[in-house]
C-alpha atoms as a PDB file:
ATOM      1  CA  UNK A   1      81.696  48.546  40.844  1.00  0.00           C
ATOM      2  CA  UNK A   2      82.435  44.751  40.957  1.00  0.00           C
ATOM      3  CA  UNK A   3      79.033  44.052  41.732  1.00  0.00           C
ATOM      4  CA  UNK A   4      77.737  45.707  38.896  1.00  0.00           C
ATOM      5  CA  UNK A   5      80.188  43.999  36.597  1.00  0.00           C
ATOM      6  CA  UNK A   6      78.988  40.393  38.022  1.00  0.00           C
ATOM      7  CA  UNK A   7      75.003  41.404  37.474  1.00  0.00           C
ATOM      8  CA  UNK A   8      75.730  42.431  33.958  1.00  0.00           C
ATOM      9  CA  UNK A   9      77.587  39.221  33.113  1.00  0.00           C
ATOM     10  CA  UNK A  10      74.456  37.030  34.970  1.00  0.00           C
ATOM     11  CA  UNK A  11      71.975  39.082  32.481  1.00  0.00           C
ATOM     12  CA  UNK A  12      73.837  38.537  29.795  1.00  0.00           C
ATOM     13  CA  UNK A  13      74.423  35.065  30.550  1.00  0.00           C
ATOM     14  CA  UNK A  14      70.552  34.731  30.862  1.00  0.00           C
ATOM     15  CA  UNK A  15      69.737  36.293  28.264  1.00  0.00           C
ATOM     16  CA  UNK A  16      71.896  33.436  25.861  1.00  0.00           C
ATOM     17  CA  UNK A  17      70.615  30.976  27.366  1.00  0.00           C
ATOM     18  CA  UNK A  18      67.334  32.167  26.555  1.00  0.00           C
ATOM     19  CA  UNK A  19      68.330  32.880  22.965  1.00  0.00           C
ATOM     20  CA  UNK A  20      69.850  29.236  22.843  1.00  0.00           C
ATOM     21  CA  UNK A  21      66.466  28.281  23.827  1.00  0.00           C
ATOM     22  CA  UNK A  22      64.222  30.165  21.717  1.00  0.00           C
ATOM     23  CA  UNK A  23      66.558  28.611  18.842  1.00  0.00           C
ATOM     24  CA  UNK A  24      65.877  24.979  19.716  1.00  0.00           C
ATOM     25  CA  UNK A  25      62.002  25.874  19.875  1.00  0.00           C
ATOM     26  CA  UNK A  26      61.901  27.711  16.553  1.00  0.00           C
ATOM     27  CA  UNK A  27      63.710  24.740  14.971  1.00  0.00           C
ATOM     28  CA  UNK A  28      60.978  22.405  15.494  1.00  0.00           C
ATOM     29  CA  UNK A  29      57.989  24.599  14.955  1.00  0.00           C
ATOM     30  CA  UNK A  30      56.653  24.204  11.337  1.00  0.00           C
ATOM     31  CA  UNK A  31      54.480  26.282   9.360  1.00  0.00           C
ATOM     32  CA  UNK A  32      52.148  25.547   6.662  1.00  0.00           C
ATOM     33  CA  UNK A  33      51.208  28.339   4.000  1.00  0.00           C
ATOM     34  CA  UNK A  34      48.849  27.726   1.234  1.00  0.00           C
ATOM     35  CA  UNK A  35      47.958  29.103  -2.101  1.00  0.00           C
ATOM     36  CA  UNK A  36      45.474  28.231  -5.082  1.00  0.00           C
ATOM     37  CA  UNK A  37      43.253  26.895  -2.045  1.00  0.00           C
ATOM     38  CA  UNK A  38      45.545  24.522  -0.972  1.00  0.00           C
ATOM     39  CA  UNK A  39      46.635  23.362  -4.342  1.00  0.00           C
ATOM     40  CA  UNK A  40      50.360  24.307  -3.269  1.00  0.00           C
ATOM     41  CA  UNK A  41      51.451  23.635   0.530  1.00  0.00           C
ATOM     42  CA  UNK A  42      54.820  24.946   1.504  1.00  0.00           C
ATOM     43  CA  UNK A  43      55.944  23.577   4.880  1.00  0.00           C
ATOM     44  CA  UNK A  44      58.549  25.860   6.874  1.00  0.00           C
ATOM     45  CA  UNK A  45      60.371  25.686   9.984  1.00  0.00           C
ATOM     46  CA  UNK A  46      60.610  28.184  12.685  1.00  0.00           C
ATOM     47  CA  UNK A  47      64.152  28.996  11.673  1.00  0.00           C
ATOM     48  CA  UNK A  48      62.579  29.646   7.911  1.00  0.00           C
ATOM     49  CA  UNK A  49      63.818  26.513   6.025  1.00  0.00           C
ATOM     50  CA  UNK A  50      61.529  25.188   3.409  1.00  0.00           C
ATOM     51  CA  UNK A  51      61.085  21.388   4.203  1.00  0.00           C
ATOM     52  CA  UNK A  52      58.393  20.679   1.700  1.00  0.00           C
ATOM     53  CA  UNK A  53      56.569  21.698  -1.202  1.00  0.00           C
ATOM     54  CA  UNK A  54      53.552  20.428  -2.245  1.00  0.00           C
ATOM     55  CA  UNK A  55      52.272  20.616  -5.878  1.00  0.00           C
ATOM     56  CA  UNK A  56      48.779  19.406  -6.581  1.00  0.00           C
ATOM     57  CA  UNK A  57      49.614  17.582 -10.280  1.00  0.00           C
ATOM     58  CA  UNK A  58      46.485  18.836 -11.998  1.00  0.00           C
ATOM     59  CA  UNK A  59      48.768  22.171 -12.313  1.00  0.00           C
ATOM     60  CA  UNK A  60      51.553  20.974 -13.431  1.00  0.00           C
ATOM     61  CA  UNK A  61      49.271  21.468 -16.942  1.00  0.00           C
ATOM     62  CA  UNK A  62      48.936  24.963 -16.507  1.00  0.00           C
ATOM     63  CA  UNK A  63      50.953  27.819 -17.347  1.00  0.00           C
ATOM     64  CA  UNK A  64      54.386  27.890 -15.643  1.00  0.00           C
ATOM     65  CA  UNK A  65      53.581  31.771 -14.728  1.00  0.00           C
ATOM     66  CA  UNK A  66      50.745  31.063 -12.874  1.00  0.00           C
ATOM     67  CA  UNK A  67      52.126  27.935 -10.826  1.00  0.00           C
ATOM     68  CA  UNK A  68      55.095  30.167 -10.230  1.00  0.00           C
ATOM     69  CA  UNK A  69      52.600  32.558  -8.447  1.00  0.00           C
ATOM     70  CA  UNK A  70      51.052  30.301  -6.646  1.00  0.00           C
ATOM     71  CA  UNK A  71      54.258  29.246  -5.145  1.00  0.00           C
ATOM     72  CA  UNK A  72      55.376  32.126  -4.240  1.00  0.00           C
ATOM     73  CA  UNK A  73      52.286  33.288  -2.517  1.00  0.00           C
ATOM     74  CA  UNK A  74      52.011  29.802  -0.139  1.00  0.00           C
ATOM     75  CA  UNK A  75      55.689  30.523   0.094  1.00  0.00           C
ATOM     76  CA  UNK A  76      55.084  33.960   1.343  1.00  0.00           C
ATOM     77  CA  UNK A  77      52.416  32.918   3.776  1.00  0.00           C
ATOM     78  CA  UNK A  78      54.745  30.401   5.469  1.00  0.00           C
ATOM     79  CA  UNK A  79      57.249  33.579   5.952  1.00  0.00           C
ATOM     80  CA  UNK A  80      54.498  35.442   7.594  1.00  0.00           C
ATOM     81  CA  UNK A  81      53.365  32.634   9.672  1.00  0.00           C
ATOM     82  CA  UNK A  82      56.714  31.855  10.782  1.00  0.00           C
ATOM     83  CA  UNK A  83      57.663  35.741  11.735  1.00  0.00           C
ATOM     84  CA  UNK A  84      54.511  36.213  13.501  1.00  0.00           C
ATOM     85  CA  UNK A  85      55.453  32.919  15.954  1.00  0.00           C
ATOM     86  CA  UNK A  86      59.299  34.394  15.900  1.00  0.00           C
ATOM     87  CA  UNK A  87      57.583  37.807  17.194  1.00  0.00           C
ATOM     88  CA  UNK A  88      55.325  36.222  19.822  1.00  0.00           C
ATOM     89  CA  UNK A  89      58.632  33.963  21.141  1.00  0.00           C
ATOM     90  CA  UNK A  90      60.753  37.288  20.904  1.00  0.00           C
ATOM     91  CA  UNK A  91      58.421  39.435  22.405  1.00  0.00           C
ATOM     92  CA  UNK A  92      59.506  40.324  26.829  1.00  0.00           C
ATOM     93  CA  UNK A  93      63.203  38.699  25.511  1.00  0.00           C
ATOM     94  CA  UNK A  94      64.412  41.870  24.627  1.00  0.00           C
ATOM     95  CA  UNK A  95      66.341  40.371  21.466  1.00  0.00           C
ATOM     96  CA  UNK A  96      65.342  41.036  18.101  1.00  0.00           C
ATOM     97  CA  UNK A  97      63.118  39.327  15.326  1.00  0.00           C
ATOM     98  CA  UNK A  98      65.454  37.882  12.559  1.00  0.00           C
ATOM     99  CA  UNK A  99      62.825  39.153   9.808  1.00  0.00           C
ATOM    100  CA  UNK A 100      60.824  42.356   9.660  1.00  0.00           C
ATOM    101  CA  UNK A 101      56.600  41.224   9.193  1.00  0.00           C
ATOM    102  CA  UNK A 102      55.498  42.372   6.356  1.00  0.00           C
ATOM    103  CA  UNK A 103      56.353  43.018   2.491  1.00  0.00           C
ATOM    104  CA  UNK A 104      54.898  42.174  -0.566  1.00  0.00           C
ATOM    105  CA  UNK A 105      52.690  39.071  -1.401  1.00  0.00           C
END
C-alpha cells in the first residue's frame, strides 16, 4: 500500500514538472495570423497573449467595419495557430488543452 502511495506521488510529480515545462515552451513560441492578405498581422504567444498588431496604413482610410473584420479574422487565425501547437505539445502528456480548436471565424 505504501508503495503505491510513493508511485502515485513520483507520477504526479512528473507529470508537473512536465506541465512546468510545456509552460516555459509555450511562452516563447509566437504565432503569426494574417488577414486582408497580410494587410493586418497579429503576433501571439503560445500562452495566447497578443504582442503585436500590425495595421497596413492604407486601411486606416477605409471603413472602420471592415478593418474591424479584418482584425478579428488575423486575430482568430493566431488563436487557431496557437491551439493547434498547444494540442501537438499536450498530446501523450495526458493534461488538457487550455482552449477547445475550433469556433467561429
Amino acid at each position: 500500500m505504501k508503495g503505491d502511495f510513493g508511485q502515485l506521488m513520483m507520477q504526479a510529480l512528473k507529470l508537473q514538472e512536465s506541465f512546468e515545462r510545456m509552460q516555459e515552451e509555450l511562452a516563447s513560441i509566437e504565432k503569426v495570423g494574417e488577414a486582408g492578405g497580410g494587410a493586418v498581422t497579429v503576433t501571439m504567444t503560445g500562452q495566447f497573449i497578443v504582442r503585436s498588431v500590425k495595421i497596413d496604413p492604407a486601411l486606416m482610410e477605409k471603413d472602420a467595419e471592415a478593418l474591424q473584420k479584418l482584425i478579428a479574422v488575423a486575430v482568430n487565425g493566431a488563436i487557431r495557430q496557437v491551439a493547434a501547437q498547444t494540442m501537438g505539445q499536450v498530446s501523450g502528456t495526458g493534461l488538457m488543452p487550455p482552449v477547445p480548436l475550433g469556433g467561429p471565424v
